[in-house]
N, C-alpha and C. Protein backbone atom coordinates (compact mmCIF):
# COMPACT_ATOMS: atom_id res chain seq x y z
N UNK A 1 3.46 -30.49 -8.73
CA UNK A 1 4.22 -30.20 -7.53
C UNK A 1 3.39 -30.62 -6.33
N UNK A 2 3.90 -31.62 -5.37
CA UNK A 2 3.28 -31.89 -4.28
C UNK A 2 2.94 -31.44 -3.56
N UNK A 3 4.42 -30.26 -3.31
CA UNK A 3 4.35 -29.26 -1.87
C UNK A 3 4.15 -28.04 -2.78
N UNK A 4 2.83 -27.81 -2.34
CA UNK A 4 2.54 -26.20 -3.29
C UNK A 4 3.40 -25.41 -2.64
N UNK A 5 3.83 -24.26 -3.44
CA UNK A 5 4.36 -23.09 -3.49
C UNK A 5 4.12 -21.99 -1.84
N UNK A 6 2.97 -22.27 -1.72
CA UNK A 6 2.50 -21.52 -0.53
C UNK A 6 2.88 -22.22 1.09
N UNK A 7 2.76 -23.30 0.68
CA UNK A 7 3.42 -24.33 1.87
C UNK A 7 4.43 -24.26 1.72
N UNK A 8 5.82 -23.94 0.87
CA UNK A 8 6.90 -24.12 0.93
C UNK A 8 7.17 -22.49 1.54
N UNK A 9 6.95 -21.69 0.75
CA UNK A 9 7.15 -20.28 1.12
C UNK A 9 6.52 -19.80 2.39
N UNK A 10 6.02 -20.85 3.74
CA UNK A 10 5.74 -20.74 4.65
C UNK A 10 6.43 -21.29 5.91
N UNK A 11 7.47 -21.85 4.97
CA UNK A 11 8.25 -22.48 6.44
C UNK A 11 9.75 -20.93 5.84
N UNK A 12 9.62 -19.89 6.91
CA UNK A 12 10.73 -18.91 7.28
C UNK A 12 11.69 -18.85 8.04
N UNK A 13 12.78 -18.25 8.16
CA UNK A 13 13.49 -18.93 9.61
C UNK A 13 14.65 -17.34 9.27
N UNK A 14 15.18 -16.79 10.32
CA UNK A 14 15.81 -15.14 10.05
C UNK A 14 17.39 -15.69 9.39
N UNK A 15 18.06 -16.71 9.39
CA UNK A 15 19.46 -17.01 9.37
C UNK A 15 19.57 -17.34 7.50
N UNK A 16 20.58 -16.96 6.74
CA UNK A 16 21.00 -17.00 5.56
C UNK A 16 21.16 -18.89 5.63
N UNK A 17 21.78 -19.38 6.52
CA UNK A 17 21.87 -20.45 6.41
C UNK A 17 20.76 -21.70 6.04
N UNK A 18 19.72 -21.51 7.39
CA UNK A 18 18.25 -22.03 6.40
C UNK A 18 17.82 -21.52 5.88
N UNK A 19 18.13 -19.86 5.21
CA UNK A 19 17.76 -20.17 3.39
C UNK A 19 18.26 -20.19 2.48
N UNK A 20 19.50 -20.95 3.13
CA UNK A 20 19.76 -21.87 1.88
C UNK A 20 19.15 -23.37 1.88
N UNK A 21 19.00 -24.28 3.45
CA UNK A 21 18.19 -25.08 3.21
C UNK A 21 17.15 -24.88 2.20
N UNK A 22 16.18 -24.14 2.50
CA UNK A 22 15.24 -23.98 2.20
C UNK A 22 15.12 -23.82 0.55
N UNK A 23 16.15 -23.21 0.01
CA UNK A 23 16.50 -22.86 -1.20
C UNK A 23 16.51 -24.24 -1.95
N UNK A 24 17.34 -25.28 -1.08
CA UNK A 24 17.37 -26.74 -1.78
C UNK A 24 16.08 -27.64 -1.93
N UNK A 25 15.28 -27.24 -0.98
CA UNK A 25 14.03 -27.82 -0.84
C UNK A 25 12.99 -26.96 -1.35
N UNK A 26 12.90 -25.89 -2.71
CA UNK A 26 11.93 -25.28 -3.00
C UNK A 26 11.98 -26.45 -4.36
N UNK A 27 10.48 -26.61 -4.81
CA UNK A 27 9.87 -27.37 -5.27
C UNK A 27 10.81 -27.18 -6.89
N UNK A 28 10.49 -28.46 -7.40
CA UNK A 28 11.56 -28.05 -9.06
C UNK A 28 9.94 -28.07 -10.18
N UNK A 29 10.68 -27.13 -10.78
CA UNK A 29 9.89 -27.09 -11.85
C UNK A 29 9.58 -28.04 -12.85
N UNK A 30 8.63 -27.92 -13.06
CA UNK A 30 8.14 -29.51 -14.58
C UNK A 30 9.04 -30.09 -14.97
N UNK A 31 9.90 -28.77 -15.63
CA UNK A 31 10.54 -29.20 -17.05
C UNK A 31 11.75 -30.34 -15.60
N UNK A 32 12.41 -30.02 -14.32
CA UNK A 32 13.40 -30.20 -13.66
C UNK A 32 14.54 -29.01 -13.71
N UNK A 33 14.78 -28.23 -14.12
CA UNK A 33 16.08 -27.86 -14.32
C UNK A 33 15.87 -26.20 -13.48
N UNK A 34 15.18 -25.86 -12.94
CA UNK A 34 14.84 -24.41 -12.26
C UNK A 34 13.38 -24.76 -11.71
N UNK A 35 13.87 -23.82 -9.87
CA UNK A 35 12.59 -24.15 -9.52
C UNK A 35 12.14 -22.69 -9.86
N UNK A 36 10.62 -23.00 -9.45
CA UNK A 36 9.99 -22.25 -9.62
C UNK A 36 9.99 -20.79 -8.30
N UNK A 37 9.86 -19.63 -8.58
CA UNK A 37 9.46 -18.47 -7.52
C UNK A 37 8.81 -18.90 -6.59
N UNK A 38 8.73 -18.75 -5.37
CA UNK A 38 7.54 -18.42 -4.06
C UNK A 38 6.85 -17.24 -4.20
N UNK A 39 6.32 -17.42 -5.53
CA UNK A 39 5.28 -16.11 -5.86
C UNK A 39 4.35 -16.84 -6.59
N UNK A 40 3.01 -15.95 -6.92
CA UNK A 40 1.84 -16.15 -8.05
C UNK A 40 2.33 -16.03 -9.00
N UNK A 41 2.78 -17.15 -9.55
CA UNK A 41 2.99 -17.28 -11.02
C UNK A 41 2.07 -16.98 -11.99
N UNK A 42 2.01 -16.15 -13.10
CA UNK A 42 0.94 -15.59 -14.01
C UNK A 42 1.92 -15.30 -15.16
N UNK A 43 0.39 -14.98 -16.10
CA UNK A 43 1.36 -15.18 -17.77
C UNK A 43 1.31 -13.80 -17.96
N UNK A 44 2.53 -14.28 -18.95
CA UNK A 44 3.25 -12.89 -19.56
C UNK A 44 2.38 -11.51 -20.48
N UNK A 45 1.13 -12.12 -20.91
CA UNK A 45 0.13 -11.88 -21.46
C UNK A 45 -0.80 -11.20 -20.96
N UNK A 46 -0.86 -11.74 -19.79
CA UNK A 46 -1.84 -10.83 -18.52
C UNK A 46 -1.34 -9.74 -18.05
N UNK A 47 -0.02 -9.76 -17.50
CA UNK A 47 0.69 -8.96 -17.47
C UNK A 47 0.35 -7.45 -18.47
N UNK A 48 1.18 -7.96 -19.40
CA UNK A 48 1.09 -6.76 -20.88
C UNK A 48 -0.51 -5.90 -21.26
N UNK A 49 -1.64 -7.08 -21.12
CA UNK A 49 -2.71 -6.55 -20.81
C UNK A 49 -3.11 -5.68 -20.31
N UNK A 50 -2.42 -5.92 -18.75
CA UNK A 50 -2.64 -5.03 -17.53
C UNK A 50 -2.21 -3.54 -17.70
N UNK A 51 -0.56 -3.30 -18.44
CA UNK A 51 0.02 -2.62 -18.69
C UNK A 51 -1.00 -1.18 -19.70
N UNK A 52 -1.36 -2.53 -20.79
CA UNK A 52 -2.00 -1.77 -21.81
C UNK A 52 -3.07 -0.77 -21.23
N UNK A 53 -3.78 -1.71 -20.40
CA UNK A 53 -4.84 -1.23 -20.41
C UNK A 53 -4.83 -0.09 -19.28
N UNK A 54 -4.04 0.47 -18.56
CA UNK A 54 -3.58 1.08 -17.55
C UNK A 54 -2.90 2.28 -18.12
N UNK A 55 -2.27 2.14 -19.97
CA UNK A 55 -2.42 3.24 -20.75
C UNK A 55 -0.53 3.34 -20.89
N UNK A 56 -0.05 1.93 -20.49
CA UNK A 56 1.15 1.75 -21.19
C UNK A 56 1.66 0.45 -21.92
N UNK A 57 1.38 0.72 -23.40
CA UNK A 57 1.66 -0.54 -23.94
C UNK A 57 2.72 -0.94 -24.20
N UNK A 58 3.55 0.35 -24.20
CA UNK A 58 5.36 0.01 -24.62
C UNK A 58 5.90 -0.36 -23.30
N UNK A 59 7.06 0.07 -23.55
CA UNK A 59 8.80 0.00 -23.06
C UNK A 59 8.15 1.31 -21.66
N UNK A 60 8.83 0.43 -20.47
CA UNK A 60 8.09 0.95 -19.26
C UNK A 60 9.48 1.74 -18.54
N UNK A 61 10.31 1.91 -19.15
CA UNK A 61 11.90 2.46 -18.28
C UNK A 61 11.72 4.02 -18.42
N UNK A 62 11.14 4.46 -19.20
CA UNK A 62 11.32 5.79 -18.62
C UNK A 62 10.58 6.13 -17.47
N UNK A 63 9.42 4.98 -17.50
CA UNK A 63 8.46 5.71 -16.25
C UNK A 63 9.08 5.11 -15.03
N UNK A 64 10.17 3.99 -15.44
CA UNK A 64 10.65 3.07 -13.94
C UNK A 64 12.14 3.81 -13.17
N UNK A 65 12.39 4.69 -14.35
CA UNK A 65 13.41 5.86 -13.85
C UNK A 65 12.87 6.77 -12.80
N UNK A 66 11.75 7.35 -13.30
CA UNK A 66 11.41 8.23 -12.19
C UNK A 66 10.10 7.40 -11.01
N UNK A 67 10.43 6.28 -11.03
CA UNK A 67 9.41 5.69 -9.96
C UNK A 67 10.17 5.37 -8.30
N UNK A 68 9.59 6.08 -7.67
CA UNK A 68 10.01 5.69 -6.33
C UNK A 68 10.14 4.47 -5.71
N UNK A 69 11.22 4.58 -4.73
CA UNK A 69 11.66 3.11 -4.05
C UNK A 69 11.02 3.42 -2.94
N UNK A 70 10.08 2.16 -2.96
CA UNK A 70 9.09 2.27 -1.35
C UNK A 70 9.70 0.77 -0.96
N UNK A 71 8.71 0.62 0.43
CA UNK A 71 8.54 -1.13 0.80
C UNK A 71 7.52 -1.16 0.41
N UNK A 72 7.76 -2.88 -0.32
CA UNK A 72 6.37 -3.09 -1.12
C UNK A 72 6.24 -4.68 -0.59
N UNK A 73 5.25 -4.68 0.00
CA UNK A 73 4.92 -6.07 0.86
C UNK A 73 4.62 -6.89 -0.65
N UNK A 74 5.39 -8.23 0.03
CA UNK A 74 5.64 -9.37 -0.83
C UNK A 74 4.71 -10.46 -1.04
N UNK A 75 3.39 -10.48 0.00
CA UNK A 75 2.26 -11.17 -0.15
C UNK A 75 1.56 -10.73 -1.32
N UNK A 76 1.37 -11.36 -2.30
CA UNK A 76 0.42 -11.33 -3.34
C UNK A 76 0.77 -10.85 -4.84
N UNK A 77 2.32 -10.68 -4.55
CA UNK A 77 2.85 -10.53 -6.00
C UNK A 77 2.76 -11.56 -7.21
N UNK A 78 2.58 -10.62 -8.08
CA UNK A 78 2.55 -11.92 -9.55
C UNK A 78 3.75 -11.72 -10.07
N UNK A 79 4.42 -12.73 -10.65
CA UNK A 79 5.22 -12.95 -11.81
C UNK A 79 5.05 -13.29 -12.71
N UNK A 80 5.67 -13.29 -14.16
CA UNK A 80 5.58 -13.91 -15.24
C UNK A 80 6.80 -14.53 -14.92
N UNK A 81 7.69 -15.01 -14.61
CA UNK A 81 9.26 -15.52 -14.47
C UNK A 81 8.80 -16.96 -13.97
N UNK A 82 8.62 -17.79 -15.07
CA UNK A 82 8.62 -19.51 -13.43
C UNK A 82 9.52 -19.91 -13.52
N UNK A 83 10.63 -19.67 -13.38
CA UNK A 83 12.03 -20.33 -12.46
C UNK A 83 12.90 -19.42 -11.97
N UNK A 84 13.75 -19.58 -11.06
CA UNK A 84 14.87 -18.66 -11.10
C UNK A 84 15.86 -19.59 -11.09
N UNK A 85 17.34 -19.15 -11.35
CA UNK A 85 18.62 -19.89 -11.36
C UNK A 85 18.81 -20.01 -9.88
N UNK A 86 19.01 -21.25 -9.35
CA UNK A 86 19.30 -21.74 -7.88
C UNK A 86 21.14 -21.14 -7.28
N UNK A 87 21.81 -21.12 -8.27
CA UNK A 87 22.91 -20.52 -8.27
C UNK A 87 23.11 -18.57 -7.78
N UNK A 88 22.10 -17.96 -8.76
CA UNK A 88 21.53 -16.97 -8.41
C UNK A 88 21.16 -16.49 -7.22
N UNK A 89 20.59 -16.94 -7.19
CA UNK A 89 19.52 -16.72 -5.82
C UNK A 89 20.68 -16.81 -4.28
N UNK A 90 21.14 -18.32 -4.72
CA UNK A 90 22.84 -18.20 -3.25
C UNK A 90 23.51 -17.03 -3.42
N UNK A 91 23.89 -16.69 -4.67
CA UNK A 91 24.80 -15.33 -4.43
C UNK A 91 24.04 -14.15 -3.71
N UNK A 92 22.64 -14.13 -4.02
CA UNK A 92 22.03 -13.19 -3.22
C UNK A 92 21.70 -13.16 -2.13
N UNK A 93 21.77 -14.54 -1.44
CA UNK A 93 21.93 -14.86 0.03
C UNK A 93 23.11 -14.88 0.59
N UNK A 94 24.26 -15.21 -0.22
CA UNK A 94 25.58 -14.88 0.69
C UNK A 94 25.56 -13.37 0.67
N UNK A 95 25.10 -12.47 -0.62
CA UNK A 95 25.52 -10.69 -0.46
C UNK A 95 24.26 -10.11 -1.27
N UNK A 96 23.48 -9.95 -0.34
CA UNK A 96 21.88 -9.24 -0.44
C UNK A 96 22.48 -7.58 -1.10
N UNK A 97 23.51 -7.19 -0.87
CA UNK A 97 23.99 -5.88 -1.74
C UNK A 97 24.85 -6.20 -3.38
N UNK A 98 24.66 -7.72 -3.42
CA UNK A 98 25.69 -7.54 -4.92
C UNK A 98 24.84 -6.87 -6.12
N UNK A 99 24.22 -6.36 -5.89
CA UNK A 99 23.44 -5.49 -7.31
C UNK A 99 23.52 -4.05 -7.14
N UNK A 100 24.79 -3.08 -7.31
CA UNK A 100 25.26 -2.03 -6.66
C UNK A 100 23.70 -0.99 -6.84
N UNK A 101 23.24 -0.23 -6.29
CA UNK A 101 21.83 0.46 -5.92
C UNK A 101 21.88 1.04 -7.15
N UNK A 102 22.98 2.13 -7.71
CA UNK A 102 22.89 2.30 -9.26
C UNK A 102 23.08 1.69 -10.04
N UNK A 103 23.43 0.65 -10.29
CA UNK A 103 23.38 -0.29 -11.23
C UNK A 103 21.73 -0.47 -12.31
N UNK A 104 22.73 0.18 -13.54
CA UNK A 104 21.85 0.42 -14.88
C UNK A 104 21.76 -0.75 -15.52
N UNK A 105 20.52 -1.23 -16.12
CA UNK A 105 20.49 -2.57 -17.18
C UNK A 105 20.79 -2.22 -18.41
N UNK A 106 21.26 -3.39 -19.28
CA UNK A 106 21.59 -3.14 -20.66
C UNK A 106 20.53 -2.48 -21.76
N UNK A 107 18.98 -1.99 -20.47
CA UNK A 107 18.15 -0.95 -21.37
C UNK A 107 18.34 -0.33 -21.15
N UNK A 108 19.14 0.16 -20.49
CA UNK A 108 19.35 1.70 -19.94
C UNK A 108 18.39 2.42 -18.81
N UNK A 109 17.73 1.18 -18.46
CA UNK A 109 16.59 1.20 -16.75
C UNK A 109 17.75 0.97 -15.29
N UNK A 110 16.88 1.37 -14.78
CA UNK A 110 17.94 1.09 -13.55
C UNK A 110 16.71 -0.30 -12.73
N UNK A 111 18.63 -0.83 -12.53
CA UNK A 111 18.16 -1.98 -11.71
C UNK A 111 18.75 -2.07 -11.28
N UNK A 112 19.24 -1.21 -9.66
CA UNK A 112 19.77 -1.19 -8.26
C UNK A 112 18.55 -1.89 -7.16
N UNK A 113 17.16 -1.74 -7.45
CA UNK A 113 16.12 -2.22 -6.42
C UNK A 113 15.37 -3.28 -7.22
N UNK A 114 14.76 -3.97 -7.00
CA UNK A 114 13.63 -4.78 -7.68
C UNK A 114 12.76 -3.69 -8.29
N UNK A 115 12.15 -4.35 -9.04
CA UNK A 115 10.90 -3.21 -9.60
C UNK A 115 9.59 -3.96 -9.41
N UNK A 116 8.94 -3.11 -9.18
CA UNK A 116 7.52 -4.06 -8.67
C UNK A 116 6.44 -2.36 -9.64
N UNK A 117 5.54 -3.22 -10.76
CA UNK A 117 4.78 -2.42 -11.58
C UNK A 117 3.20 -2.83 -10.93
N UNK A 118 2.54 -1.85 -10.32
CA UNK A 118 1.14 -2.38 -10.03
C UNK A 118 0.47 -1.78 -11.75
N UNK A 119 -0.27 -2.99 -12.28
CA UNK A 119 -1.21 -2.35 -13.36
C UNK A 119 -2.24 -3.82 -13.06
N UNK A 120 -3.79 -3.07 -13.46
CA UNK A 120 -4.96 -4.08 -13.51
C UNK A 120 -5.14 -4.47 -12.01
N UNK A 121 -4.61 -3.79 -10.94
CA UNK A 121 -4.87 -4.18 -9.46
C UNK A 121 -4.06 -5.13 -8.96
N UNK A 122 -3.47 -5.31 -10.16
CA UNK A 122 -2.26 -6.82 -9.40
C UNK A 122 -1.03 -5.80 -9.22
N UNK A 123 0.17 -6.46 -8.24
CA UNK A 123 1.12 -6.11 -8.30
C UNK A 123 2.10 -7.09 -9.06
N UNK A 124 3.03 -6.70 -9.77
CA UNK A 124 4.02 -7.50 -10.74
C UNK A 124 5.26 -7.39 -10.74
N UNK A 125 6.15 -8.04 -10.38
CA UNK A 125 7.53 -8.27 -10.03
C UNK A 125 7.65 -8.21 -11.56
N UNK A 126 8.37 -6.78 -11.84
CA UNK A 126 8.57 -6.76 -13.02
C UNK A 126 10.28 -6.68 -13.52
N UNK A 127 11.08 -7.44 -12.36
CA UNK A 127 12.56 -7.36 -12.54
C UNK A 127 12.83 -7.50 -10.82
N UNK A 128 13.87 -8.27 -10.92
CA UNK A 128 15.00 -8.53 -9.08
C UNK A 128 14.14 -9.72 -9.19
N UNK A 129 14.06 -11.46 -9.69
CA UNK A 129 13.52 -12.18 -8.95
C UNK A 129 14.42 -13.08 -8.27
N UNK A 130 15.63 -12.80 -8.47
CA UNK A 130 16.47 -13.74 -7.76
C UNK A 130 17.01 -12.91 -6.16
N UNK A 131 16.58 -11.79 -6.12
CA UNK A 131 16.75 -10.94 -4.88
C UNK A 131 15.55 -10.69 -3.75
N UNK A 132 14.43 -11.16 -4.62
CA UNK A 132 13.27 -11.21 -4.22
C UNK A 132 13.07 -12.59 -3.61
N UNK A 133 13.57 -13.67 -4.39
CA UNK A 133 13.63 -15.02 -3.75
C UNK A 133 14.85 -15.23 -2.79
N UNK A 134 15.60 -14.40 -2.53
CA UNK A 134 16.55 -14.96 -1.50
C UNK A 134 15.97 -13.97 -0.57
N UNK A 135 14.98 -12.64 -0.51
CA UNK A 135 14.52 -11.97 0.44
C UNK A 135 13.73 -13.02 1.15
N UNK A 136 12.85 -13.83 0.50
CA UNK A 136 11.52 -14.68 0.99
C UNK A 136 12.47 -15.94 1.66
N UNK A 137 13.44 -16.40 1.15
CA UNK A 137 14.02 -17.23 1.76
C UNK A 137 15.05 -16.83 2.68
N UNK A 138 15.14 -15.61 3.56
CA UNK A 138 15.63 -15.28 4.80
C UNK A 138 14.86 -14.95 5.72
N UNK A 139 13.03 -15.19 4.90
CA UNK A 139 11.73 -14.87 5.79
C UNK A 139 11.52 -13.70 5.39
N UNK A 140 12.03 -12.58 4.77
CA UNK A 140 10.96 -11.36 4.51
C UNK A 140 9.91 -11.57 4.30
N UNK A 141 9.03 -10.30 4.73
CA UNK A 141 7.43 -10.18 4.44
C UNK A 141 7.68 -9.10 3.16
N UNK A 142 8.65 -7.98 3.03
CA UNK A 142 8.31 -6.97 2.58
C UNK A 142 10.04 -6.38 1.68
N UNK A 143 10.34 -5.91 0.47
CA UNK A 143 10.92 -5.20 0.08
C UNK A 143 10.86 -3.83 0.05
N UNK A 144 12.35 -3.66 -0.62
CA UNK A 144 12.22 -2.01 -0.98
C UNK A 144 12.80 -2.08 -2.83
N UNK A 145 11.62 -1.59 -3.80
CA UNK A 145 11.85 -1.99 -4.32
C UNK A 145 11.37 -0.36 -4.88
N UNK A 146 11.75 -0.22 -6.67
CA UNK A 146 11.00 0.95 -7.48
C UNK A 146 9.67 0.46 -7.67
N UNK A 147 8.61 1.36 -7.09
CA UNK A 147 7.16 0.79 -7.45
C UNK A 147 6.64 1.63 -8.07
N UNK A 148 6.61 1.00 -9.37
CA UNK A 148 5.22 2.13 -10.20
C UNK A 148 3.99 1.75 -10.75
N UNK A 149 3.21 2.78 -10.10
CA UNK A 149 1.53 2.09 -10.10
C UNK A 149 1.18 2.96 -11.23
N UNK A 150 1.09 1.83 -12.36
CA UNK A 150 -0.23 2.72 -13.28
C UNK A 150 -1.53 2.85 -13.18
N UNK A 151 -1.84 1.96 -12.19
CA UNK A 151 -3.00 2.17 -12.08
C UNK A 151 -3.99 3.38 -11.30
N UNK A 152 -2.57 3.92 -11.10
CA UNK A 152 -2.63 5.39 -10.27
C UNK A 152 -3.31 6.50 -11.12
N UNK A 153 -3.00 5.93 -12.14
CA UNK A 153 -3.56 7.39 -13.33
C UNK A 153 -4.48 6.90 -14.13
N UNK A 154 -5.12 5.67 -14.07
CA UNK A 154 -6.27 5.52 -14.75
C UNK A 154 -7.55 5.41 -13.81
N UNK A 155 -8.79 5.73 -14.80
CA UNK A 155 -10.10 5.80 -13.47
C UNK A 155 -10.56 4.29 -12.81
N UNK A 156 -10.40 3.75 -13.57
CA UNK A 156 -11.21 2.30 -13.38
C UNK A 156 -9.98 1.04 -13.24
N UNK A 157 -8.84 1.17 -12.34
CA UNK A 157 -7.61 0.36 -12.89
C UNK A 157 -8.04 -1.36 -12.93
N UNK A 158 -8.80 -1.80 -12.15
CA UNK A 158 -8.85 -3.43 -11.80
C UNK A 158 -9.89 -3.37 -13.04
N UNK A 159 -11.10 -2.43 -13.23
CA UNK A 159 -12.06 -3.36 -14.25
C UNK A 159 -11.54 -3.87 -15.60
N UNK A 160 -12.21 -5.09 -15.41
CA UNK A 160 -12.00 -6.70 -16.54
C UNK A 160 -10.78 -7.00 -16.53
N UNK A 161 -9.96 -7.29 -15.28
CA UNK A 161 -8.26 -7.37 -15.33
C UNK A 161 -8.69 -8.51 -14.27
N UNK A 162 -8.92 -9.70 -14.27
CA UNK A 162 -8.94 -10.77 -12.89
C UNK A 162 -7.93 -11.78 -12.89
C-alpha cells in the first residue's frame, strides 16, 4: 500500500458526504476485494494471547454483557479484522443508528455499541468495525462503545504482551 493507513486516516472532514469520498479512496487490500480498517491491524493470535493471559481464554460475552459503554478514544486501537465490506460501512454513514442499541448477536452478546476489549495493554476492537470505520470517516477521534478491560484484574497486564 502506497498511502499508509495513517496518512489516509488523516485527511477528516465533519460532512457524511466526504466520508464517503474518503471511503472510496481508503487504500484496497492485497488480495483487492476489501479495504483494509484505519486501524492497527494485528493478528488474531496476539489478540487471544492477550485475552489468555489477562485470565480469559474462552468465550468473552458474559463479561461483554455486563461491561460498560464509555467513550473510548480511537487512536491506537488494534484489530484482528483487515478488511471491512465498503458497502457496509455506507450504510453506516448514511444511518450511524442502524444497529438498534439492543440489538443481540447470534451469540447471544449484545451488539448495540462497538465493543472495544483492553487485554495485554492494547486496546482491541473486538466487534462494530464497520461503525467504527464510518465513525473515523466522518472524522471522529473517539466512540462510545462496551469497554472491557481485563487487564483491570490482573497485576502485571502489559508484561511480555508487545
Amino acid at each position: 500500500m502506497s498511502n499508509g493507513l495513517s496518512e489516509w486516516s488523516g485527511r477528516r472532514g465533519p460532512d457524511v458526504r466526504q466520508a464517503m469520498i474518503r471511503l472510496e479512496s481508503l487504500p484496497q487490500a492485497r488480495h483487492g476485494v476489501r479495504p483494509p480498517p484505519p486501524l492497527v491491524v494485528d493478528q488474531k493470535d496476539r489478540y487471544h494471547q492477550a485475552c489468555a493471559r489477562a485470565g480469559n481464554g474462552g468465550h468473552l460475552s458474559p463479561e461483554i454483557k455486563r461491561a460498560p459503554i464509555e467513550v473510548v478514544q480511537l487512536d491506537g486501537v488494534h484489530t484482528i479484522q483487515g478488511s471491512v465490506n465498503p458497502t457496509r460501512v455506507l450504510q453506516y454513514l448514511r444511518d450511524p443508528e442502524l444497529t438498534p442499541r439492543d440489538a443481540v448477536g447470534p451469540h447471544g452478546g449484545p451488539v448495540g455499541y462497538p465493543i472495544v476489549v483492553r487485554a495485554g495493554g492494547i486496546r482491541w476492537l473486538h466487534d462494530g468495525h464497520h461503525r467504527v470505520v464510518a465513525n473515523l470517516l466522518r472524522g471522529e477521534r473517539s466512540i462510545r462503545a462496551r469497554y472491557l478491560d481485563l487487564d483491570a484484574r490482573t497485576p502485571n497486564p502489559g508484561l511480555g504482551v508487545r
